[in-house]
N, C-alpha and C. Protein backbone atom coordinates (compact mmCIF):
# COMPACT_ATOMS: atom_id res chain seq x y z
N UNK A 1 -16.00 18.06 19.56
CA UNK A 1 -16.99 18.93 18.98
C UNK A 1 -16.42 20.35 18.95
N UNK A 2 -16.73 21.50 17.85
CA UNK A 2 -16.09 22.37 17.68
C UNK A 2 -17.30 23.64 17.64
N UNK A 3 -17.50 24.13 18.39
CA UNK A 3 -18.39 25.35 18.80
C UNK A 3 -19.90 24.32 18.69
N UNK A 4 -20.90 24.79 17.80
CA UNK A 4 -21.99 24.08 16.73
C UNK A 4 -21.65 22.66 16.03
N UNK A 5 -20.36 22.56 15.91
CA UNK A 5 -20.41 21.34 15.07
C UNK A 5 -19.99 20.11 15.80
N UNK A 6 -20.52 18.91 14.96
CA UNK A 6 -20.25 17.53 15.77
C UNK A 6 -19.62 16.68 14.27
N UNK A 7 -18.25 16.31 15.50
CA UNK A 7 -17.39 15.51 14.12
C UNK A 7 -17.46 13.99 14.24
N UNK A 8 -17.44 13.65 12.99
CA UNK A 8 -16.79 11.84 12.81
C UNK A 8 -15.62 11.73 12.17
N UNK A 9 -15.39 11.03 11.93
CA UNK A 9 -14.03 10.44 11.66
C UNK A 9 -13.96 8.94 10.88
N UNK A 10 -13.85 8.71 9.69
CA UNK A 10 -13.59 7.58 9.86
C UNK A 10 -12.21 6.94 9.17
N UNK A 11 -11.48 6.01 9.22
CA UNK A 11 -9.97 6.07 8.56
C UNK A 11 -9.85 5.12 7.77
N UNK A 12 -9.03 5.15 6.76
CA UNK A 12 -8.54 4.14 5.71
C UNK A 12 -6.99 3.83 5.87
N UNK A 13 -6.80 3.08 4.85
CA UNK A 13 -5.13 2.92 4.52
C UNK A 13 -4.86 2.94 3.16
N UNK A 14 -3.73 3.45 3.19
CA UNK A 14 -3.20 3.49 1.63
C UNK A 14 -2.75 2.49 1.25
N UNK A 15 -2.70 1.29 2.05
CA UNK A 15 -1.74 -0.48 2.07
C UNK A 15 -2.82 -0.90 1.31
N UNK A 16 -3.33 -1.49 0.40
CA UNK A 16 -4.46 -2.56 0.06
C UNK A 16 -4.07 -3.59 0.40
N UNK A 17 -2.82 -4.52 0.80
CA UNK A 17 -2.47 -5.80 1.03
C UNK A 17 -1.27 -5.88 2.00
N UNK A 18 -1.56 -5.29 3.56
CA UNK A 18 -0.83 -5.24 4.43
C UNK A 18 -1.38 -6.65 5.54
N UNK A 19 -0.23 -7.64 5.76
CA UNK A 19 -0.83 -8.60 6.69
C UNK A 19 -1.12 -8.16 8.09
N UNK A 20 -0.92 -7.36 8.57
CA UNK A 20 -1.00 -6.57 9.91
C UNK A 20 -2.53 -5.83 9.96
N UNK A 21 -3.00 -5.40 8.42
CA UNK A 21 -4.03 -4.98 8.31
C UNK A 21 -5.06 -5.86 8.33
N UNK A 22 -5.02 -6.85 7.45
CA UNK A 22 -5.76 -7.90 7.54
C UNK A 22 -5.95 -8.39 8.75
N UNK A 23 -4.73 -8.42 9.66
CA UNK A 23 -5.13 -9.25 10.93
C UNK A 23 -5.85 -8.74 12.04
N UNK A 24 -5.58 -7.01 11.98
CA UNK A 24 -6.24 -6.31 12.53
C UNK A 24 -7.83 -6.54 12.67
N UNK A 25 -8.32 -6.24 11.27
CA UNK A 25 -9.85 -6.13 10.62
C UNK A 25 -10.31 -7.19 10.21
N UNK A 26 -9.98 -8.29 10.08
CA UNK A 26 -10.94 -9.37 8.95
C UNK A 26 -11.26 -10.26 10.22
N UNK A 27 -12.70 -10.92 9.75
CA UNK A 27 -13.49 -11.82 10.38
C UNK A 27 -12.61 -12.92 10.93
N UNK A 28 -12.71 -12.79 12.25
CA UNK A 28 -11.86 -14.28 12.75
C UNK A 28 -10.66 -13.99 12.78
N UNK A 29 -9.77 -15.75 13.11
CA UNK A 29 -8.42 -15.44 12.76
C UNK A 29 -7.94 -16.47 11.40
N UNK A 30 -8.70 -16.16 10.35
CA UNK A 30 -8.45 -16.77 9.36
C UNK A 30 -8.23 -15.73 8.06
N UNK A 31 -8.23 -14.63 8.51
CA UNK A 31 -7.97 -13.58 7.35
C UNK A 31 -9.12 -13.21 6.32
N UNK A 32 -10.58 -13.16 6.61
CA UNK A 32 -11.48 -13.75 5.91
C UNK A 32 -12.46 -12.20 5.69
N UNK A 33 -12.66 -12.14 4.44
CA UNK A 33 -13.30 -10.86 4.25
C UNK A 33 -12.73 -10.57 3.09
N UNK A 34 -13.01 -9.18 2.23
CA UNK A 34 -12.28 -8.22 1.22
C UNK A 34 -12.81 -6.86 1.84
N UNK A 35 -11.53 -6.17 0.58
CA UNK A 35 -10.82 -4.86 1.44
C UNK A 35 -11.17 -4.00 -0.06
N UNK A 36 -11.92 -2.98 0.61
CA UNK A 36 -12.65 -2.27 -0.54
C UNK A 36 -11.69 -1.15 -0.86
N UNK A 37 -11.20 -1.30 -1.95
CA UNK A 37 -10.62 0.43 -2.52
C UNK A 37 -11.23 1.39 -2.87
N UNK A 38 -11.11 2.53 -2.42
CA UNK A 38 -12.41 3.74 -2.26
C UNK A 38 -10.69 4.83 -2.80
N UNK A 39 -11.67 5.62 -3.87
CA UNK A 39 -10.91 7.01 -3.96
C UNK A 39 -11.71 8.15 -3.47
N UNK A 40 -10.58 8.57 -2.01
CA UNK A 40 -11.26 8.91 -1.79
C UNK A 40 -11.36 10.13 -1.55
N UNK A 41 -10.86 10.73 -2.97
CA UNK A 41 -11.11 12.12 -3.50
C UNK A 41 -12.59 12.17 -4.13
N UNK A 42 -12.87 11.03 -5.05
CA UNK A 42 -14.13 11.09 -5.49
C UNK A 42 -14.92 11.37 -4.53
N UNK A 43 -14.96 10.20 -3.41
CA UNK A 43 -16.00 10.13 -1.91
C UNK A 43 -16.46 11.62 -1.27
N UNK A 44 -15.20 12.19 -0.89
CA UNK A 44 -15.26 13.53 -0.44
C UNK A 44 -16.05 14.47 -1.57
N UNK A 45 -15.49 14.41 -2.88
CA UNK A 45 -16.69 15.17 -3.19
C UNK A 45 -17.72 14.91 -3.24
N UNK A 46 -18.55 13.82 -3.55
CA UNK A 46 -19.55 13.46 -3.34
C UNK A 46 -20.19 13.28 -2.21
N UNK A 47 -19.63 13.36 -1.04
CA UNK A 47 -20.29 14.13 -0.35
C UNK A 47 -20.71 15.44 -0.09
N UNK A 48 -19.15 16.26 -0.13
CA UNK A 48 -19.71 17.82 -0.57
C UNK A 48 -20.67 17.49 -1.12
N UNK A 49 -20.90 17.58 -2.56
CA UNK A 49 -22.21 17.54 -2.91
C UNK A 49 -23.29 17.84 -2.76
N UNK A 50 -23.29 16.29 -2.35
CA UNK A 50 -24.61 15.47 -1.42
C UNK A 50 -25.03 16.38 -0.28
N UNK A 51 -23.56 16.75 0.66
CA UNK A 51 -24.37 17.17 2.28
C UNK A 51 -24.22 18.30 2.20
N UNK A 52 -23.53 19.17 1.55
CA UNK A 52 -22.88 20.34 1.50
C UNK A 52 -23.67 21.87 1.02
N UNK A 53 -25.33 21.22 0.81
CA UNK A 53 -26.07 22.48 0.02
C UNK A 53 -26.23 23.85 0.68
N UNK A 54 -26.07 23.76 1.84
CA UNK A 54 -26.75 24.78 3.10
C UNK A 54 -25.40 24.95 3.76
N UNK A 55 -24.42 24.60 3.71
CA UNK A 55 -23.28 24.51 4.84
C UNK A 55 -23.29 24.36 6.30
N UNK A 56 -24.27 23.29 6.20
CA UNK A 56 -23.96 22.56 7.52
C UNK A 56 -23.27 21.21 7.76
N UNK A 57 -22.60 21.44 6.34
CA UNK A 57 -21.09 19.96 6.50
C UNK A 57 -20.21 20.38 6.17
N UNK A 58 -19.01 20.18 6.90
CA UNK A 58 -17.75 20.32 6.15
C UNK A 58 -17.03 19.05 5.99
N UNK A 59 -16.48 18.38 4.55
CA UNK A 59 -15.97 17.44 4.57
C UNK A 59 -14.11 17.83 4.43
N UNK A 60 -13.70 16.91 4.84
CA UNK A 60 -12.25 17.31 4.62
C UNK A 60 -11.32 15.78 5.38
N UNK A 61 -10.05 15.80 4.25
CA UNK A 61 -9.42 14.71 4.41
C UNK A 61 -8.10 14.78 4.84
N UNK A 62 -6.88 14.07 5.61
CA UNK A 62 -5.75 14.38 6.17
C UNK A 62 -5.30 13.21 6.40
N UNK A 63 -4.08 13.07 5.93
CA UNK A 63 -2.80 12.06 5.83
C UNK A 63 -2.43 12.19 7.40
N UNK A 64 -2.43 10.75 7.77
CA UNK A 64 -1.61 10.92 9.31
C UNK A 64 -0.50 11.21 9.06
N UNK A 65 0.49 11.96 10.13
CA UNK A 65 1.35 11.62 10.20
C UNK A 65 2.27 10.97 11.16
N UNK A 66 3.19 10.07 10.93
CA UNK A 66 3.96 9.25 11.75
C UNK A 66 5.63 9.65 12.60
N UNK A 67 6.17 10.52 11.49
CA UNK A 67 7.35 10.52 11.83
C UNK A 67 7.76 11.69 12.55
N UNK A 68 8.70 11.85 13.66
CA UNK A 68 8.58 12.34 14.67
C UNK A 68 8.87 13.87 14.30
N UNK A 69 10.09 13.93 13.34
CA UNK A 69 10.91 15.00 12.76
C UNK A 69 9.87 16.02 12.05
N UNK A 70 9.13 15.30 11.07
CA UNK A 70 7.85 15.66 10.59
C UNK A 70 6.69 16.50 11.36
N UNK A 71 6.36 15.87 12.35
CA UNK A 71 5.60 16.04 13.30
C UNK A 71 5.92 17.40 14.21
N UNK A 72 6.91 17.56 14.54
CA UNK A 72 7.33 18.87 15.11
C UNK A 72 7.43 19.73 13.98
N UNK A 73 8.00 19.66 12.72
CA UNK A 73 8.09 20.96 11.96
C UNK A 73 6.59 21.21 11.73
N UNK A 74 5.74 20.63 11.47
CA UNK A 74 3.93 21.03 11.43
C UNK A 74 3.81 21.62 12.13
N UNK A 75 4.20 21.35 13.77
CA UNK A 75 3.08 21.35 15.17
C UNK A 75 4.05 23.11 15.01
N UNK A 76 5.54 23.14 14.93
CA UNK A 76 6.21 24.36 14.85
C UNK A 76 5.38 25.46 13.85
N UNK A 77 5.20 25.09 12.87
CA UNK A 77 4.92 25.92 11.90
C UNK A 77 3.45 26.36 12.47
N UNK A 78 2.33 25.64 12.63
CA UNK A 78 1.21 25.73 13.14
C UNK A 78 0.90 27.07 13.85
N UNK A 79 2.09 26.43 14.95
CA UNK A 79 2.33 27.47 16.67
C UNK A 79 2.19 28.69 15.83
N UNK A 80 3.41 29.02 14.65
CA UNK A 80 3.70 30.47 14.21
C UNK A 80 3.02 30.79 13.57
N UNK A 81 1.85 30.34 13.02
CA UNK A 81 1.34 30.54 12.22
C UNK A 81 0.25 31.46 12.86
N UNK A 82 -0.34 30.18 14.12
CA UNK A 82 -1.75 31.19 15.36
C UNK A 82 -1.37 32.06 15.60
N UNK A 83 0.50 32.11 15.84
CA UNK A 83 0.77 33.19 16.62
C UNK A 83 0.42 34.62 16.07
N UNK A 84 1.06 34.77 14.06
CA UNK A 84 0.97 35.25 13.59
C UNK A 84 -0.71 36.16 13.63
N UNK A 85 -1.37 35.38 13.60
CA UNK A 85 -3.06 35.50 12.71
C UNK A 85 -3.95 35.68 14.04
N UNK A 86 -3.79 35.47 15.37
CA UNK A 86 -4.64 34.92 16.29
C UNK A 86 -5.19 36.56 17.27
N UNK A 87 -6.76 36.34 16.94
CA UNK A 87 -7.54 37.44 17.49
C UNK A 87 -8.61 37.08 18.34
N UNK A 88 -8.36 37.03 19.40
CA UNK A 88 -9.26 36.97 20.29
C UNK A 88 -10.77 36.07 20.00
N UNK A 89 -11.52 36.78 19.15
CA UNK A 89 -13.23 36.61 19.08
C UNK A 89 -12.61 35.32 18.16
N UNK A 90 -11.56 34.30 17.86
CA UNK A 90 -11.05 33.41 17.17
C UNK A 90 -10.75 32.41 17.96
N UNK A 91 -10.63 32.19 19.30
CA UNK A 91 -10.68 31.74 20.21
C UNK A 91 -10.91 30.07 20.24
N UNK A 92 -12.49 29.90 19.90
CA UNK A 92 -12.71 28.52 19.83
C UNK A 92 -11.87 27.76 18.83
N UNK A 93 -11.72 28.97 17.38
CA UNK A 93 -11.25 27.98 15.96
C UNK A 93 -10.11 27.55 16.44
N UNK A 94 -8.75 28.63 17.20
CA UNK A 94 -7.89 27.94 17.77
C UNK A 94 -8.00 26.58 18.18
N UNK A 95 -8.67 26.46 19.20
CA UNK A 95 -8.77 25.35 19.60
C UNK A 95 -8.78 23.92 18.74
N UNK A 96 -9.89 24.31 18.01
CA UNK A 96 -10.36 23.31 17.33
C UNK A 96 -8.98 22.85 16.13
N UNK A 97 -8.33 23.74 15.30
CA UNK A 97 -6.99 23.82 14.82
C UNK A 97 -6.28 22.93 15.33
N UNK A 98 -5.85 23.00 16.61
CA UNK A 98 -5.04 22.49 17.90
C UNK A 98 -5.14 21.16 17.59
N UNK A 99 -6.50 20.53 18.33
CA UNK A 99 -6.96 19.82 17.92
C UNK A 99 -7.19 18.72 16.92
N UNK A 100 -7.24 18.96 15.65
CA UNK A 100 -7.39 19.04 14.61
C UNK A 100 -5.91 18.21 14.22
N UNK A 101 -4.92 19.27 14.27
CA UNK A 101 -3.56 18.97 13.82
C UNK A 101 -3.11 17.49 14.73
N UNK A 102 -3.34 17.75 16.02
CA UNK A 102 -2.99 16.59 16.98
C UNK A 102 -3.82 15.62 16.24
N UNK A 103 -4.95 15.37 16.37
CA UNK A 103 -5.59 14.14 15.95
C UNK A 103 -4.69 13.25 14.71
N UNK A 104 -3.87 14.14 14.15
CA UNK A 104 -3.14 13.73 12.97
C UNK A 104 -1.80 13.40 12.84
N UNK A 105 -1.36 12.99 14.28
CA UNK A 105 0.01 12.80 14.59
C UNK A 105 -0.89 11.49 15.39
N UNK A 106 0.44 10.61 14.77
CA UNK A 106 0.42 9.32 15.63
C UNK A 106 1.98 8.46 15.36
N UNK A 107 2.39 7.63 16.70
CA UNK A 107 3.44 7.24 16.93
C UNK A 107 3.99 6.06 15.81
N UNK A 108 5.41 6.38 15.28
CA UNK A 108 6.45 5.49 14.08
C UNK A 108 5.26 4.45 14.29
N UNK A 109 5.23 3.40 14.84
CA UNK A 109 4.90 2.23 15.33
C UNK A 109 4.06 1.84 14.28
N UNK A 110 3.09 2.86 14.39
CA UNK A 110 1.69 2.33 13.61
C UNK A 110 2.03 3.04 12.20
N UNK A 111 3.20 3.12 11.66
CA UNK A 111 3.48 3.93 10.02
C UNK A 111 2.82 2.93 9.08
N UNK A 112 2.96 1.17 9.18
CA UNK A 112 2.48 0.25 8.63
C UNK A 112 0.64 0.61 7.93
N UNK A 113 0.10 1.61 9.57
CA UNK A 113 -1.11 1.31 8.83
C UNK A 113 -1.67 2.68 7.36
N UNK A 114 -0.56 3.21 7.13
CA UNK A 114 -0.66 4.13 5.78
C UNK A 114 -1.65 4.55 6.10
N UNK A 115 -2.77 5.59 7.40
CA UNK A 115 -4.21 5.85 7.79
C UNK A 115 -4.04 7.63 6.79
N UNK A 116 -4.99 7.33 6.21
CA UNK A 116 -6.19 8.49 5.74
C UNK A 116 -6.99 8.72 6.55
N UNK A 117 -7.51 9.73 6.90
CA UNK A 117 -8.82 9.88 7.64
C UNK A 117 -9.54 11.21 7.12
N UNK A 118 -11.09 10.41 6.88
CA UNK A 118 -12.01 11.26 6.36
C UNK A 118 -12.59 11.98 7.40
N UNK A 119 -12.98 13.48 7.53
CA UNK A 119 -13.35 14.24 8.77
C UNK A 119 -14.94 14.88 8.41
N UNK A 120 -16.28 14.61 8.93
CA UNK A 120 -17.17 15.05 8.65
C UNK A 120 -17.72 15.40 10.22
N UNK A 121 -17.76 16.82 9.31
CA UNK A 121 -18.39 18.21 10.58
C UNK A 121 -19.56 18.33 10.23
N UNK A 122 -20.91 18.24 11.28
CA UNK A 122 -22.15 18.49 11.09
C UNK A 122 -22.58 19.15 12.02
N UNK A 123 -23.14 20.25 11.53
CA UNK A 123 -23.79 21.45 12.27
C UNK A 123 -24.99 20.68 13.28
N UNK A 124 -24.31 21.05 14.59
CA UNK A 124 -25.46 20.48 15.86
C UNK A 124 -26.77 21.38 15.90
N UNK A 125 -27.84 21.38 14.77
CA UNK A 125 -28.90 21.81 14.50
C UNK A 125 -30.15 20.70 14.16
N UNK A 126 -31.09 21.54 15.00
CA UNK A 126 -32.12 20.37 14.66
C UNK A 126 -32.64 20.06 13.32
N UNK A 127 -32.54 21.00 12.66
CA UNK A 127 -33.02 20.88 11.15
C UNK A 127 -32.01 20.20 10.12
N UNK A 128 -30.92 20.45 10.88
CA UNK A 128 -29.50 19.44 10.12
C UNK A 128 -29.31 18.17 10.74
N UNK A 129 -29.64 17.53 11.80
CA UNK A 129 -28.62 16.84 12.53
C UNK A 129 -29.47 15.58 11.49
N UNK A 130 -28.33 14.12 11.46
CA UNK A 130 -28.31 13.28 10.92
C UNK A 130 -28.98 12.32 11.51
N UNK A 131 -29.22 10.88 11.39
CA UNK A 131 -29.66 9.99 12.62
C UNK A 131 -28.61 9.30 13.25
N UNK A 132 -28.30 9.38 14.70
CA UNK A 132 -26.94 8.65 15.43
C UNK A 132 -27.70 7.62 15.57
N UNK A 133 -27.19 6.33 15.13
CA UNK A 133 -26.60 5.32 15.49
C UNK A 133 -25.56 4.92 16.59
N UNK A 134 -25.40 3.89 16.82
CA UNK A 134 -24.20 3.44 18.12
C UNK A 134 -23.99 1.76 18.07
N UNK A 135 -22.54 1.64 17.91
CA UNK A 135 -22.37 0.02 18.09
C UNK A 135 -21.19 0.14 19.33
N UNK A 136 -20.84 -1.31 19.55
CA UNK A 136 -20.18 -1.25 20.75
C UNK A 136 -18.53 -1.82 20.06
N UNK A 137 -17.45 -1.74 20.54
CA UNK A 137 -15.96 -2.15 20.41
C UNK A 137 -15.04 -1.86 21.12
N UNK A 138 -14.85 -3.10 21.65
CA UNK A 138 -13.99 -3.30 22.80
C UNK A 138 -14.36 -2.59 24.53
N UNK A 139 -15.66 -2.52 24.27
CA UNK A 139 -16.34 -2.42 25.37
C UNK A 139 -16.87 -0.57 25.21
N UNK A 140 -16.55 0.10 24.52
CA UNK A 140 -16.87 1.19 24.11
C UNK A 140 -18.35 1.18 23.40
N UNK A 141 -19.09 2.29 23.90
CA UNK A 141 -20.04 2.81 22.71
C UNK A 141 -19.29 4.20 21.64
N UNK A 142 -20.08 3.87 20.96
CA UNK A 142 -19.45 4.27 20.18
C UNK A 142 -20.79 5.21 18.74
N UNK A 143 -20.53 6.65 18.70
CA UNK A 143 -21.95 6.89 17.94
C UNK A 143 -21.19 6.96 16.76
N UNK A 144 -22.29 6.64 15.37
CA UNK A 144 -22.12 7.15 13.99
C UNK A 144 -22.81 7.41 13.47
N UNK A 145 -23.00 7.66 12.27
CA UNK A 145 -23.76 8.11 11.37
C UNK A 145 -23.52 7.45 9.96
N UNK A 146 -24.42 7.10 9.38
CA UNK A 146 -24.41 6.30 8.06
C UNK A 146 -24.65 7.47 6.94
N UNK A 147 -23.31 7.26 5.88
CA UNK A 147 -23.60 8.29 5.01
C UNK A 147 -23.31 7.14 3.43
N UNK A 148 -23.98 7.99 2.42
CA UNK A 148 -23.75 7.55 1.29
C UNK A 148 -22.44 7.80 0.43
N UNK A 149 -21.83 7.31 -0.39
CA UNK A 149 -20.57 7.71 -0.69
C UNK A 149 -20.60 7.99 -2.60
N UNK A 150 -21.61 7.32 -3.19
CA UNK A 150 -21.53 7.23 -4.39
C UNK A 150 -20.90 6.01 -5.10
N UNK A 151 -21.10 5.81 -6.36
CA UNK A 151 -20.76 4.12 -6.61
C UNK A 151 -19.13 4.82 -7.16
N UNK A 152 -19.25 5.60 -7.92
CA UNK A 152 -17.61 6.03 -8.38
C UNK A 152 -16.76 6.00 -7.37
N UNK A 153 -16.92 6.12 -5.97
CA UNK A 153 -16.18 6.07 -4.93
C UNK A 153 -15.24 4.93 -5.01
N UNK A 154 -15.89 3.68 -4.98
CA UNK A 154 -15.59 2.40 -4.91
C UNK A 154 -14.94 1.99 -6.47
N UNK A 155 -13.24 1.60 -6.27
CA UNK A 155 -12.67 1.73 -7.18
C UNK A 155 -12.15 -0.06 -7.51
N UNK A 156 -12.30 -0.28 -6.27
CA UNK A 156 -11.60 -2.05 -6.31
C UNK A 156 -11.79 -2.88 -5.25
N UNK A 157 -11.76 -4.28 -5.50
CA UNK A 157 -12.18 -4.84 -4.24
C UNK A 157 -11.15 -6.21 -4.12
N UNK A 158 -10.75 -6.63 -2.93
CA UNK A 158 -9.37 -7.78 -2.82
C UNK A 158 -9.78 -8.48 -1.89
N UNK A 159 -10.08 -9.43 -2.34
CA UNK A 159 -10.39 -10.95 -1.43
C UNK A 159 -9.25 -11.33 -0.50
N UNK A 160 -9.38 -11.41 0.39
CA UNK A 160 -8.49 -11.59 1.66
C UNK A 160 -7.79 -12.74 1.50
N UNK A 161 -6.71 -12.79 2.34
CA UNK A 161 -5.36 -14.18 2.28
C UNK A 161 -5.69 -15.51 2.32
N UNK A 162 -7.02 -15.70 2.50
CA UNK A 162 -7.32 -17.45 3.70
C UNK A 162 -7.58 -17.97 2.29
N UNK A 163 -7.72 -17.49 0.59
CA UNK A 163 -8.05 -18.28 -0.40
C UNK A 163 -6.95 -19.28 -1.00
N UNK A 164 -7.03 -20.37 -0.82
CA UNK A 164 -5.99 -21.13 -1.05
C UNK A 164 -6.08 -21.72 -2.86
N UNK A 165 -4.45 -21.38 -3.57
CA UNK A 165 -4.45 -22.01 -4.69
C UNK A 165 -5.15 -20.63 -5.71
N UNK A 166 -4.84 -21.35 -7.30
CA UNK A 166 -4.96 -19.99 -7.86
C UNK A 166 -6.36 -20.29 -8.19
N UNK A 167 -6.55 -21.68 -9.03
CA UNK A 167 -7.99 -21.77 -8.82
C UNK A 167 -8.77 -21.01 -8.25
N UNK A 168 -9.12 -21.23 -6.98
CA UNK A 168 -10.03 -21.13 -5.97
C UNK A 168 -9.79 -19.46 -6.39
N UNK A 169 -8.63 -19.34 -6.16
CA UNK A 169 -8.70 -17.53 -6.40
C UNK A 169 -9.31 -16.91 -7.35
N UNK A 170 -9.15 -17.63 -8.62
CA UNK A 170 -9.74 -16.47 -9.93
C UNK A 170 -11.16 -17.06 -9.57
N UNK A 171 -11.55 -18.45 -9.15
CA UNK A 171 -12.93 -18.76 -9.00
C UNK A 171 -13.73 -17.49 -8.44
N UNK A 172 -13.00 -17.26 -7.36
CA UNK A 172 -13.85 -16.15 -6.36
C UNK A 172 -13.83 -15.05 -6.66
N UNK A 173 -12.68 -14.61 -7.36
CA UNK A 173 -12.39 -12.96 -8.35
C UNK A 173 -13.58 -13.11 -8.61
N UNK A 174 -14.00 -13.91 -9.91
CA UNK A 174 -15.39 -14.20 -11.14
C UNK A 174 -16.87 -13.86 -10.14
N UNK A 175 -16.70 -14.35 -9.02
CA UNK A 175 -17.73 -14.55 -8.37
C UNK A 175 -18.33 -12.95 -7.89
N UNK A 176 -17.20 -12.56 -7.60
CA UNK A 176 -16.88 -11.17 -6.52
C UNK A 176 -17.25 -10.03 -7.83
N UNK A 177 -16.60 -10.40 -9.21
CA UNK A 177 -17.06 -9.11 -10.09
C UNK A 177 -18.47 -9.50 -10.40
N UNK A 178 -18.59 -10.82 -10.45
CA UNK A 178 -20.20 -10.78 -11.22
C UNK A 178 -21.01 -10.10 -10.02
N UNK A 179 -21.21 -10.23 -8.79
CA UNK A 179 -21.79 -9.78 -7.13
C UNK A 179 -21.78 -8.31 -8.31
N UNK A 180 -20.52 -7.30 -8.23
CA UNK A 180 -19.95 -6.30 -7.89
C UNK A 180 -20.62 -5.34 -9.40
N UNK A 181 -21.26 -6.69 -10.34
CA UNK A 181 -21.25 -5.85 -11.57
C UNK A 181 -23.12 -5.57 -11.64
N UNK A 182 -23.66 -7.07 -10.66
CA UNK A 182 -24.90 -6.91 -10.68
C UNK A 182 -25.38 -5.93 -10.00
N UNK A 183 -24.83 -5.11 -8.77
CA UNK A 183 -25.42 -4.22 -8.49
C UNK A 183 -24.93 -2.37 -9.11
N UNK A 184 -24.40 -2.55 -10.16
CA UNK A 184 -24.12 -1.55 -10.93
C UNK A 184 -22.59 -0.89 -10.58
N UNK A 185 -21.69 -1.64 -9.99
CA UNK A 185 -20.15 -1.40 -9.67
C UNK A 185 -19.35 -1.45 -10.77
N UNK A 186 -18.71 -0.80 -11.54
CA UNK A 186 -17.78 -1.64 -12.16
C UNK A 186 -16.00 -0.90 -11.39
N UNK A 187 -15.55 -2.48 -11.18
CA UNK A 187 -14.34 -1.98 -10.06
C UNK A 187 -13.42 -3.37 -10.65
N UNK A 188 -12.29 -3.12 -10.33
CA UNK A 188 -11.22 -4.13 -10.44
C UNK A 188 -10.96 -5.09 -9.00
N UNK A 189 -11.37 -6.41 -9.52
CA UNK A 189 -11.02 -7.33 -8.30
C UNK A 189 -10.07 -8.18 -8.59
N UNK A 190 -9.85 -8.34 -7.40
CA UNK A 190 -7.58 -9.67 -7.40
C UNK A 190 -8.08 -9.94 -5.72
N UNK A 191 -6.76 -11.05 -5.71
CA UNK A 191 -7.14 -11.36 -4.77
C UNK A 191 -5.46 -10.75 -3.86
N UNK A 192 -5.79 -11.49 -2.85
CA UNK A 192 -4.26 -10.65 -1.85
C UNK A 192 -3.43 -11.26 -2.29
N UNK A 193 -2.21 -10.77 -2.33
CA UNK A 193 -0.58 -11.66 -2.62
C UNK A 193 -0.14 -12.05 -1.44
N UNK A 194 -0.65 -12.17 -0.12
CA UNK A 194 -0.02 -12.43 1.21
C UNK A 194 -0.22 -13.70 0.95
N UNK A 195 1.34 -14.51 1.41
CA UNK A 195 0.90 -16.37 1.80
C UNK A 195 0.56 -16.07 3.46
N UNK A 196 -0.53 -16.63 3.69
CA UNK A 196 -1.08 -17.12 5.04
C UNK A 196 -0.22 -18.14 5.19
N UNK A 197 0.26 -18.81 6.23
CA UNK A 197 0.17 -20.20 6.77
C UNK A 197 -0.37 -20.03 8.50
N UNK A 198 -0.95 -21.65 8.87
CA UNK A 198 -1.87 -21.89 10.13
C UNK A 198 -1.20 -22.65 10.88
């Protein structure tokens, strides 16, 4: 949390058809689900938008980064940068900066998962605050908030690996756009190119 404000977070990938991803996220261990493509430049503005009338949201988006070399010339440049600009009654923003930048460094290892992460700041006011929610994972609670994104957001949708044969595949494409068209979507659906085997 950053002075007044209370943040979420939530992350994507730039992979649409990573098997590591799939195995991560999909129902079971059968690969079972689809993987929604969101642009999510549209999203962000539409939220601006949406939450943004009064400025008690700030939306804003940031590419992880993975690589180590990378990672120090930022965190370097950063340093010189506070050093440059930094006045006292500025104190908390530091922090939060700090912060901020770290949250966005993460180790080679996980480069596979290509993470975006969307950042929404909401002013800890009673006349602003949203409704928290809470689910549990991996033994964690965990609070959120349910926001709307807009239908332009949602750009494509990919039926997960466990569909066997091409049949069955375009069967379920047909199935997945007619779903996707009846509720006013229009998006491009395929299915994954990963071979599963069990």
């Amino acid at each position: 949390m950053r002075g007044d404000f209370r943040r979420y977070v939530v992350s994507f990938s730039k992979d649409p058809d990573a098997l590591a991803m799939w195995n991560y996220y999909s129902k079971g261990n059968r690969y079972e689900g689809m993987n929604i493509g969101i642009d999510i430049g549209s999203m962000k503005g539409f939220l601006d938008s949406a939450l943004n009338f009064d400025g008690s949201v700030k939306v804003q988006t940031a590419k992880v980064i993975y690589r180590e070399e990378e990672q120090i010339s930022i965190i370097e440049k950063a340093i010189l940068d506070l050093k440059e600009h930094y006045e006292p009654r500025y104190e908390s923003s530091v922090g939060y900066c700090i912060g901020t930048l770290l949250s966005n460094l993460k180790l080679e290892c996980f480069e596979h998962e290509k993470e975006v992460r969307l950042f929404v700041d909401i002013l800890d006011k009673p006349q602003s605050k949203p409704t928290v929610k809470y689910r549990t994972n991996a033994g964690f609670l965990i609070p959120y908030i349910e926001l709307g994104f807009g239908k332009n957001s949602i750009r494509s949708i990919m039926l997960g690996p466990s569909l066997d044969g091409v049949r069955q595949k375009r069967a379920q494409e047909e199935v997945a756009r007619e779903m996707m068209e009846r509720y006013g979507y229009q998006v491009a659906v395929e299915s994954s190119k990963i071979p599963v085997r069990y």
